[in-house]
C-alpha atoms as a PDB file:
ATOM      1  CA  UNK A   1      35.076 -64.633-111.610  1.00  0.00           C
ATOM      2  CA  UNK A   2      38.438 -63.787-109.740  1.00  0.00           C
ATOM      3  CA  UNK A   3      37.648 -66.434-106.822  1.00  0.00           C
ATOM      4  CA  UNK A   4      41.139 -68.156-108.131  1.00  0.00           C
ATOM      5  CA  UNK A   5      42.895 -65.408-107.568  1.00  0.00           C
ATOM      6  CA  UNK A   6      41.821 -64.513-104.241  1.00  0.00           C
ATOM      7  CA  UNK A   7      42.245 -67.221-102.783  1.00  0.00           C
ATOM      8  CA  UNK A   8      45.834 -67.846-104.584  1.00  0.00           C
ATOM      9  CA  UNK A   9      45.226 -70.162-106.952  1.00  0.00           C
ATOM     10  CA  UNK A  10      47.009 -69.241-109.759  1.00  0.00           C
ATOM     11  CA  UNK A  11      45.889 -71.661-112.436  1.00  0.00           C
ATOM     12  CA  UNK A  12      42.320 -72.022-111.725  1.00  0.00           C
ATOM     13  CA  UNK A  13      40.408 -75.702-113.218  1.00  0.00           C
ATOM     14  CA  UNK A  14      38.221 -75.292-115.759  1.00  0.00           C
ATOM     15  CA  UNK A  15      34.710 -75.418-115.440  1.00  0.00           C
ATOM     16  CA  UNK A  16      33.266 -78.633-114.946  1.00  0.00           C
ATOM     17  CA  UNK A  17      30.461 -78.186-117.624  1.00  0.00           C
ATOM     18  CA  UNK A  18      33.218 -77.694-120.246  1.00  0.00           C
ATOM     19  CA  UNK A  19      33.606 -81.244-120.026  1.00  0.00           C
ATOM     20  CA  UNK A  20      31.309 -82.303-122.392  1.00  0.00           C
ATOM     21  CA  UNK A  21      32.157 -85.488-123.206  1.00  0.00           C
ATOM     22  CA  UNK A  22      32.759 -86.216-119.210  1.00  0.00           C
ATOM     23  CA  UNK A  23      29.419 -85.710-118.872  1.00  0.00           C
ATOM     24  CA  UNK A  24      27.665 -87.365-121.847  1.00  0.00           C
ATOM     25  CA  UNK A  25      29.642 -90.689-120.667  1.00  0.00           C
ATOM     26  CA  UNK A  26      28.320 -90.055-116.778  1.00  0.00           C
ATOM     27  CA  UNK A  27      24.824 -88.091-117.085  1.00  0.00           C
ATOM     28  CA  UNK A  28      23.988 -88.516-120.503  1.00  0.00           C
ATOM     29  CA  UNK A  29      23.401 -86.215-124.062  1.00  0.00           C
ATOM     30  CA  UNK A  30      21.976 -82.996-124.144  1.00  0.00           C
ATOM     31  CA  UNK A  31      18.066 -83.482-125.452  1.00  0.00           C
ATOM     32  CA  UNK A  32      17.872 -86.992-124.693  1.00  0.00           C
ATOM     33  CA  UNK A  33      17.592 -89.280-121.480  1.00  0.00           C
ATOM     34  CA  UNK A  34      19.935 -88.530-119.040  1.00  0.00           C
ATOM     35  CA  UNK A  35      21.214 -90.209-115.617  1.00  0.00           C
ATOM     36  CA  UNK A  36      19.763 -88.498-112.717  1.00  0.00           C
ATOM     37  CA  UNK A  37      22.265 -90.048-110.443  1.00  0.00           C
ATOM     38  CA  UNK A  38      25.254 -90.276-112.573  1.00  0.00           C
ATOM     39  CA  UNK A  39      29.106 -91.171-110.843  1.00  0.00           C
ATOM     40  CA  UNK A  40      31.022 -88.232-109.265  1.00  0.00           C
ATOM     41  CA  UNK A  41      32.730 -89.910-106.537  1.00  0.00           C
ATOM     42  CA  UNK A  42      36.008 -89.268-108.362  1.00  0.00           C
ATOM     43  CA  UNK A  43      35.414 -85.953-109.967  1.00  0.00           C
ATOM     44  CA  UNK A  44      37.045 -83.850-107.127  1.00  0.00           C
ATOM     45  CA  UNK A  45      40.216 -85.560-107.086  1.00  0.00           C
ATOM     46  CA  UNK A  46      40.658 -85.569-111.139  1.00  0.00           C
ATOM     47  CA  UNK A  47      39.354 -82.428-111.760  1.00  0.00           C
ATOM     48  CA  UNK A  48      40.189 -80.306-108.408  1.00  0.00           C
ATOM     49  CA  UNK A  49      43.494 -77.981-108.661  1.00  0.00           C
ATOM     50  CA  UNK A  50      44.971 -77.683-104.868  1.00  0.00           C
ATOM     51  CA  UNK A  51      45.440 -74.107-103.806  1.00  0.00           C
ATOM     52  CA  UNK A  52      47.601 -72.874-100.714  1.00  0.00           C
ATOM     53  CA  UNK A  53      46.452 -74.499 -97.182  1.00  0.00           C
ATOM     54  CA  UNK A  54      45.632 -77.323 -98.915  1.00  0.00           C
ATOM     55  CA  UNK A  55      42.169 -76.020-100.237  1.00  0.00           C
ATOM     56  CA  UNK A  56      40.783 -78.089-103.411  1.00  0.00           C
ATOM     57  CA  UNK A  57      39.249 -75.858-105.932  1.00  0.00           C
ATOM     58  CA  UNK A  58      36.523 -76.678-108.478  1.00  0.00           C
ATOM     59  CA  UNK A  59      34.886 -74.735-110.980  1.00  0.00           C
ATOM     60  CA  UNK A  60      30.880 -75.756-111.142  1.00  0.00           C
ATOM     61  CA  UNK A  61      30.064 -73.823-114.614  1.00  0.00           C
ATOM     62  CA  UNK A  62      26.620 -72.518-116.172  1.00  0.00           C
ATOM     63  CA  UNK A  63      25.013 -71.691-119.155  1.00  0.00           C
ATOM     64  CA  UNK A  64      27.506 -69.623-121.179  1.00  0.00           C
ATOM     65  CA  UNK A  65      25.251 -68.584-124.214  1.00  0.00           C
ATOM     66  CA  UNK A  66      21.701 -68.032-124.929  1.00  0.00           C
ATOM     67  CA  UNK A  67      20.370 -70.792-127.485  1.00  0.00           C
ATOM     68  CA  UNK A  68      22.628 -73.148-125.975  1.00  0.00           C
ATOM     69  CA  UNK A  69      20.581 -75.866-125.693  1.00  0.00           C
ATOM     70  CA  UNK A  70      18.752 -78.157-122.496  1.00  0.00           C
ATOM     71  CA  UNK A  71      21.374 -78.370-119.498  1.00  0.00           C
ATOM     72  CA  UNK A  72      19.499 -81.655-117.884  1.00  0.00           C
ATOM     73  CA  UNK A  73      22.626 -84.049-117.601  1.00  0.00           C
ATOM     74  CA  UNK A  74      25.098 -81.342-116.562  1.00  0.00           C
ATOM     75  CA  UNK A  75      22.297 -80.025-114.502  1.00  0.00           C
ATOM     76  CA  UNK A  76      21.898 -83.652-112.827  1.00  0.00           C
ATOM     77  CA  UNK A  77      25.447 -84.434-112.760  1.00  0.00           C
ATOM     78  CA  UNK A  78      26.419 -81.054-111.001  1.00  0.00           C
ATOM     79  CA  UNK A  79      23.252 -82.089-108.173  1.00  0.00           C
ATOM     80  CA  UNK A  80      24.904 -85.363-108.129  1.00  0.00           C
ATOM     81  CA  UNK A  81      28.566 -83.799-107.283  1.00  0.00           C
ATOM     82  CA  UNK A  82      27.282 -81.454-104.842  1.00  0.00           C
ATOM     83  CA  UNK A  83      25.390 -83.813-102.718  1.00  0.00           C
ATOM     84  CA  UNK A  84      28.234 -85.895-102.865  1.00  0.00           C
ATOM     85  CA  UNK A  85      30.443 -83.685-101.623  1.00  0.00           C
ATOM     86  CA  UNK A  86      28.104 -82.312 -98.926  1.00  0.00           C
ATOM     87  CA  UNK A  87      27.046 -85.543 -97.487  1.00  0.00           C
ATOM     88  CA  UNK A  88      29.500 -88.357 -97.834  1.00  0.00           C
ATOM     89  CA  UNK A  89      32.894 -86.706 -98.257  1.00  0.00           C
ATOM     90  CA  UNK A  90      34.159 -85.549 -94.590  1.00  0.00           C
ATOM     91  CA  UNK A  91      35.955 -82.204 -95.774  1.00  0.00           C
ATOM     92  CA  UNK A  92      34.241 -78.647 -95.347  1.00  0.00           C
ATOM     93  CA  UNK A  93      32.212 -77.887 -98.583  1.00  0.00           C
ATOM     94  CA  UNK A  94      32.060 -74.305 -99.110  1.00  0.00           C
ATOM     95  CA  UNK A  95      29.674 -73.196-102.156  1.00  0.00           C
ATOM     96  CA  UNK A  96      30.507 -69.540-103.426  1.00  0.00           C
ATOM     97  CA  UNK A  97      27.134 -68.705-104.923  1.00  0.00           C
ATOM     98  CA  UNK A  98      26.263 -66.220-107.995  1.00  0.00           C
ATOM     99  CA  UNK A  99      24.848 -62.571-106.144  1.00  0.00           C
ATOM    100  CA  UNK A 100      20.961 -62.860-105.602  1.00  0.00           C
ATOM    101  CA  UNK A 101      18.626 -65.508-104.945  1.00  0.00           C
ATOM    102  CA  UNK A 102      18.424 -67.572-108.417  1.00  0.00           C
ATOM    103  CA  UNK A 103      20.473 -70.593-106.782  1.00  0.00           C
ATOM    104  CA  UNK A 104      17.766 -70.638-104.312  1.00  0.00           C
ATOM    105  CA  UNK A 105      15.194 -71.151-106.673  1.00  0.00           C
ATOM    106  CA  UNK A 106      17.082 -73.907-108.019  1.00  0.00           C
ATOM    107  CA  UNK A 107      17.423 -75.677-104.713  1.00  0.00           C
ATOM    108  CA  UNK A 108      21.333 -75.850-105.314  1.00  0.00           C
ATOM    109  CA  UNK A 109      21.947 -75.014-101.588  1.00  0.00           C
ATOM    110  CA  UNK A 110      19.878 -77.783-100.404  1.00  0.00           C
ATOM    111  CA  UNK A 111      21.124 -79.691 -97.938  1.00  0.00           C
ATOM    112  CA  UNK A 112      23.705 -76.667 -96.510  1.00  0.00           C
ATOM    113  CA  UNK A 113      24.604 -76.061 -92.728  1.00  0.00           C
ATOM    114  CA  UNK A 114      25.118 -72.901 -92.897  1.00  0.00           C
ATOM    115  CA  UNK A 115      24.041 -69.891 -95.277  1.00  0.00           C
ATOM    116  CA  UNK A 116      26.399 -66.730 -95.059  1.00  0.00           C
ATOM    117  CA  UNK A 117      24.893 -63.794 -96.776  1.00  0.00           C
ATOM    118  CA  UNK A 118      27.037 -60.655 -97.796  1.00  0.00           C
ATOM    119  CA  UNK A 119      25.289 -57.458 -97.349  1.00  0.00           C
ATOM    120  CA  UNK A 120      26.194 -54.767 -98.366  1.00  0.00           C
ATOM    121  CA  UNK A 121      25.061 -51.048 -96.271  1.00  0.00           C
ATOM    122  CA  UNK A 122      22.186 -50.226 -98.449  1.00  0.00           C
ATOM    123  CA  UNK A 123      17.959 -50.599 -98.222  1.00  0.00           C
ATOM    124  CA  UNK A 124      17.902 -53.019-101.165  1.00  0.00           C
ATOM    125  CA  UNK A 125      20.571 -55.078 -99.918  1.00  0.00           C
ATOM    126  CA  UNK A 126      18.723 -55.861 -96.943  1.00  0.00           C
ATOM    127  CA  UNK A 127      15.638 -56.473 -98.736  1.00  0.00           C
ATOM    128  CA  UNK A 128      17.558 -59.091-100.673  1.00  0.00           C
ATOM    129  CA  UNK A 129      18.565 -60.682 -96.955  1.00  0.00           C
ATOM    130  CA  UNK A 130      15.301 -61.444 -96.136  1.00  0.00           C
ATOM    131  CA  UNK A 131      13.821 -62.950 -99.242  1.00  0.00           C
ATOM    132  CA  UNK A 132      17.113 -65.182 -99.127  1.00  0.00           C
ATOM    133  CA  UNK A 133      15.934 -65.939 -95.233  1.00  0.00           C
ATOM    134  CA  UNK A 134      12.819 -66.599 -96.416  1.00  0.00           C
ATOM    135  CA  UNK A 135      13.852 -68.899 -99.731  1.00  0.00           C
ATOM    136  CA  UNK A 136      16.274 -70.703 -97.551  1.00  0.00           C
ATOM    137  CA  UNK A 137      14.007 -71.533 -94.891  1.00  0.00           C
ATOM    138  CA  UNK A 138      11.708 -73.354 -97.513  1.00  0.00           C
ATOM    139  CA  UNK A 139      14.469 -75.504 -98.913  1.00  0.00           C
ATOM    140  CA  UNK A 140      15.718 -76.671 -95.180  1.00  0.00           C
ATOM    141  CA  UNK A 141      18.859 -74.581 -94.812  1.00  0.00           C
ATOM    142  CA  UNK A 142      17.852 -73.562 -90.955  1.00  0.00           C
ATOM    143  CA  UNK A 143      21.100 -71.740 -90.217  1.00  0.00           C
ATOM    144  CA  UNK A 144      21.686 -68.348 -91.710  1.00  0.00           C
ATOM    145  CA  UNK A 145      24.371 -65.392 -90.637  1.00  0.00           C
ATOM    146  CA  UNK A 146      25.480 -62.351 -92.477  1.00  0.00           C
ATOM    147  CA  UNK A 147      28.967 -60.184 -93.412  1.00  0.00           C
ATOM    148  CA  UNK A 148      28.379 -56.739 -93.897  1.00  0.00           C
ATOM    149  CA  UNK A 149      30.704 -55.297 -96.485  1.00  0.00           C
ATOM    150  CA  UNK A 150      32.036 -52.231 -96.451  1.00  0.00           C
ATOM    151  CA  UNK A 151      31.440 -50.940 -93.681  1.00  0.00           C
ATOM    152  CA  UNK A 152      27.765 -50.365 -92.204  1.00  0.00           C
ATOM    153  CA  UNK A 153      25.688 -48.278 -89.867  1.00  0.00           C
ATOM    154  CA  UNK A 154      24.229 -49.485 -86.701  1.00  0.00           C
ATOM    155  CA  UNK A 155      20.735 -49.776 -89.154  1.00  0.00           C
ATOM    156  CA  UNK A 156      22.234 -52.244 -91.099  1.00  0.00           C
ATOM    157  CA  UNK A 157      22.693 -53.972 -87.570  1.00  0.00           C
ATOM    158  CA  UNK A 158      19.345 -53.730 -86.550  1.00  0.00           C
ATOM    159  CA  UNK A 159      17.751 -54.534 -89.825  1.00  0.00           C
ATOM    160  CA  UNK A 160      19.291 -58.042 -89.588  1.00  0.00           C
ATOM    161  CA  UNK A 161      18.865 -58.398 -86.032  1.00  0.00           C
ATOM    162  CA  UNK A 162      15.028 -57.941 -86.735  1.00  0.00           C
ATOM    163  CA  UNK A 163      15.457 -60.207 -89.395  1.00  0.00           C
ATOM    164  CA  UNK A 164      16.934 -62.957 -86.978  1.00  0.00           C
ATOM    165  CA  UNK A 165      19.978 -62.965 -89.016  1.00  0.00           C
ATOM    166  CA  UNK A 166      23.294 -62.956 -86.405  1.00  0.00           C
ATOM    167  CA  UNK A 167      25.848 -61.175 -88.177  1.00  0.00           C
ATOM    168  CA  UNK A 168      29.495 -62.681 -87.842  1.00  0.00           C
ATOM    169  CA  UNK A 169      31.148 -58.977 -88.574  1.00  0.00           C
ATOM    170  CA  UNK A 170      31.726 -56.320 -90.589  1.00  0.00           C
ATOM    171  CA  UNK A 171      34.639 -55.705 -93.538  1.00  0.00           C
ATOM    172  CA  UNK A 172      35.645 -52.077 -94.203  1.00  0.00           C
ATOM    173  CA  UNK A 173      36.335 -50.540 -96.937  1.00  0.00           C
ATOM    174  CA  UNK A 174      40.308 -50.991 -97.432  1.00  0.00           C
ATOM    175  CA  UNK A 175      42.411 -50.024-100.433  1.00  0.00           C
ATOM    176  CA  UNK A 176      44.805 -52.964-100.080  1.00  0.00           C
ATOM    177  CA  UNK A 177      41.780 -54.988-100.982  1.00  0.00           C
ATOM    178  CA  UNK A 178      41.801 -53.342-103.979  1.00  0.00           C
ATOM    179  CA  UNK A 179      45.248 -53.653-104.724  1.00  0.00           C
ATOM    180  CA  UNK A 180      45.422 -56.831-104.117  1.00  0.00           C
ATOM    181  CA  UNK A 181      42.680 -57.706-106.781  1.00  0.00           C
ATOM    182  CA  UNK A 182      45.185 -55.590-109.181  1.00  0.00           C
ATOM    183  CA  UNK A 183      47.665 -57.783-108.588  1.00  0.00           C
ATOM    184  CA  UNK A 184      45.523 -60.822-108.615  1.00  0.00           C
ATOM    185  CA  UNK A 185      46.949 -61.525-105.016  1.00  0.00           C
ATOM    186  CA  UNK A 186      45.003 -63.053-102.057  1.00  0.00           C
ATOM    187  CA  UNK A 187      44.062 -60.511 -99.738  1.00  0.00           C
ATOM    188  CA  UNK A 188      45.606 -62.500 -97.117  1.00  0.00           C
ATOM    189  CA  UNK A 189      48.959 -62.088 -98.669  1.00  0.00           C
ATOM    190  CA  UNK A 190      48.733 -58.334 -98.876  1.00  0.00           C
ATOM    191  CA  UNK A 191      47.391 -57.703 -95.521  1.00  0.00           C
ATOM    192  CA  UNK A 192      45.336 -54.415 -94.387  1.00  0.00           C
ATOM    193  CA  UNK A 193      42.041 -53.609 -92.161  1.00  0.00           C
ATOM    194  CA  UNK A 194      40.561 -55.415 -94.103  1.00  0.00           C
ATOM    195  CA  UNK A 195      41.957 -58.903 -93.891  1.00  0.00           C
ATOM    196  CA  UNK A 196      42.170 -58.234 -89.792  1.00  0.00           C
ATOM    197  CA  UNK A 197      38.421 -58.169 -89.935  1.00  0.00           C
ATOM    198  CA  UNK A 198      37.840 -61.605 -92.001  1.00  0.00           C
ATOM    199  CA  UNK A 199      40.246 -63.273 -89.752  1.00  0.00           C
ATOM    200  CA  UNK A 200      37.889 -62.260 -86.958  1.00  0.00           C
ATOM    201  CA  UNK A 201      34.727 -63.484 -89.149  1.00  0.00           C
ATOM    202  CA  UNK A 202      36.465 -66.562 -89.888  1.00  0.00           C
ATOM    203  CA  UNK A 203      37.042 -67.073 -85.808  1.00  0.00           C
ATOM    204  CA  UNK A 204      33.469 -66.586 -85.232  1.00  0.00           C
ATOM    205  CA  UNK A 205      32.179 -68.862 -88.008  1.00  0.00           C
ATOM    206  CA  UNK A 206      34.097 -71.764 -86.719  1.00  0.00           C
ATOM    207  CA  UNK A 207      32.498 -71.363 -83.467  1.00  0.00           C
ATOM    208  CA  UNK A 208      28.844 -71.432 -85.337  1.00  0.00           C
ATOM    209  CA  UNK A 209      29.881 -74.324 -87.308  1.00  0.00           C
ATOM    210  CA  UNK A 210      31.067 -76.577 -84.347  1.00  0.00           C
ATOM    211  CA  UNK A 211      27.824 -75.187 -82.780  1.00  0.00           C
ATOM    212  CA  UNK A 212      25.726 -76.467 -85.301  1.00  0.00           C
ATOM    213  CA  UNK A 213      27.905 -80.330 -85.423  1.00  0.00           C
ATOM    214  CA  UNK A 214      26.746 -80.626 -81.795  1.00  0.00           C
ATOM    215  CA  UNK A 215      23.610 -79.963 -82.360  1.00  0.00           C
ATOM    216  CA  UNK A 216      23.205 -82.385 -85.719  1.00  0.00           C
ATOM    217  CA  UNK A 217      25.083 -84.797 -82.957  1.00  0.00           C
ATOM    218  CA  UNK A 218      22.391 -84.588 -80.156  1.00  0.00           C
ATOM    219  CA  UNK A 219      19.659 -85.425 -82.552  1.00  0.00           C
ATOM    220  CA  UNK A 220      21.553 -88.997 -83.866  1.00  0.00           C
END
């Protein structure tokens, strides 16, 4: 809910499945036929609100209310949008899933290089890491690594390590996180322990990442 916010977005876009009418023109009405591959191609530029660095924000939206009635064309037209985004646009698509492993029963992530699970220092954390290695491998995401928050033991370590899950590092537990969600700050802009850690993560993912285009590369 405070994504925005963290990373310094101060007036965060609306979700995209508040736009009924958008979507009754592309995917169709609610109870009806709808459009499994309705147009999106223009949907990040319209709808996207630009963030510091240049990062484009959007808002996917969900159900909001029981009773609410059948979500097929926002359903479709939020597939359609992500695929689009994942396969023909040329930018870095970076999904920031709901906790848990419901968008993996939906198949949302299909299609993903790379899976980053946060886990936190606890048994049924970890348990939760392997039935998302598990789901993940079953949709076709191969490539899966881990961020231990707050801190860990060498356990947590070896759990994943078991697991075959390389972990990219470990954020501690750091007040100025904390005030900087008061303050509805990015963490980079407050600095801390904290934010000296991610930096590091963020060094090692891009070495995964350009890992993984070679080897996507060598098989064309």
């Amino acid at each position: 809910m405070n994504l925005a916010s963290s990373l310094g977005v101060e007036n965060p876009p609306k979700p995209l499945t508040d736009y009924k009418d958008l979507i009754r023109e592309r995917a169709g009405a609610e109870g009806g036929a709808f459009i499994y591959n309705p147009k999106v191609d223009d949907i990040a530029s319209k709808y996207g609100v630009i963030g510091p660095d240049g990062v484009r924000m959007l808002v996917m939206g969900t159900v909001d209310r029981g009773g609410s009635g059948c979500m097929c064309p926002a359903s479709a037209f939020l597939r359609a949008l992500l695929r689009h985004l994942m396969y023909r646009e040329k930018s870095a698509v970076i999904l920031d899933m709901e906790a848990g492993i419901e968008h993996l029963g939906r198949g949302t992530t299909r299609g993903m290089d790379l899976m980053i699970v946060v886990v936190e220092p606890g048994a049924r954390s970890l348990e939760t890491a392997e039935r998302i290695k598990k789901l993940s491998s079953e949709i076709g995401v191969k490539h899966l690594a881990a961020v231990i928050n707050k801190g860990s033991s060498g356990k947590v370590n070896e759990k994943l390590e078991e697991l075959g899950i390389p972990v990219l590092g470990e954020i501690p537990f750091d007040p100025m996180l904390m005030k900087a969600d008061l303050e509805k700050r990015a963490p980079l802009d407050v600095g801390g322990e904290a934010v000296d850690a991610i930096v590091k993560i963020k060094e090692k993912l891009v070495e995964i990442v350009e890992e993984i285009r070679k080897e996507k590369e060598s098989k064309k």
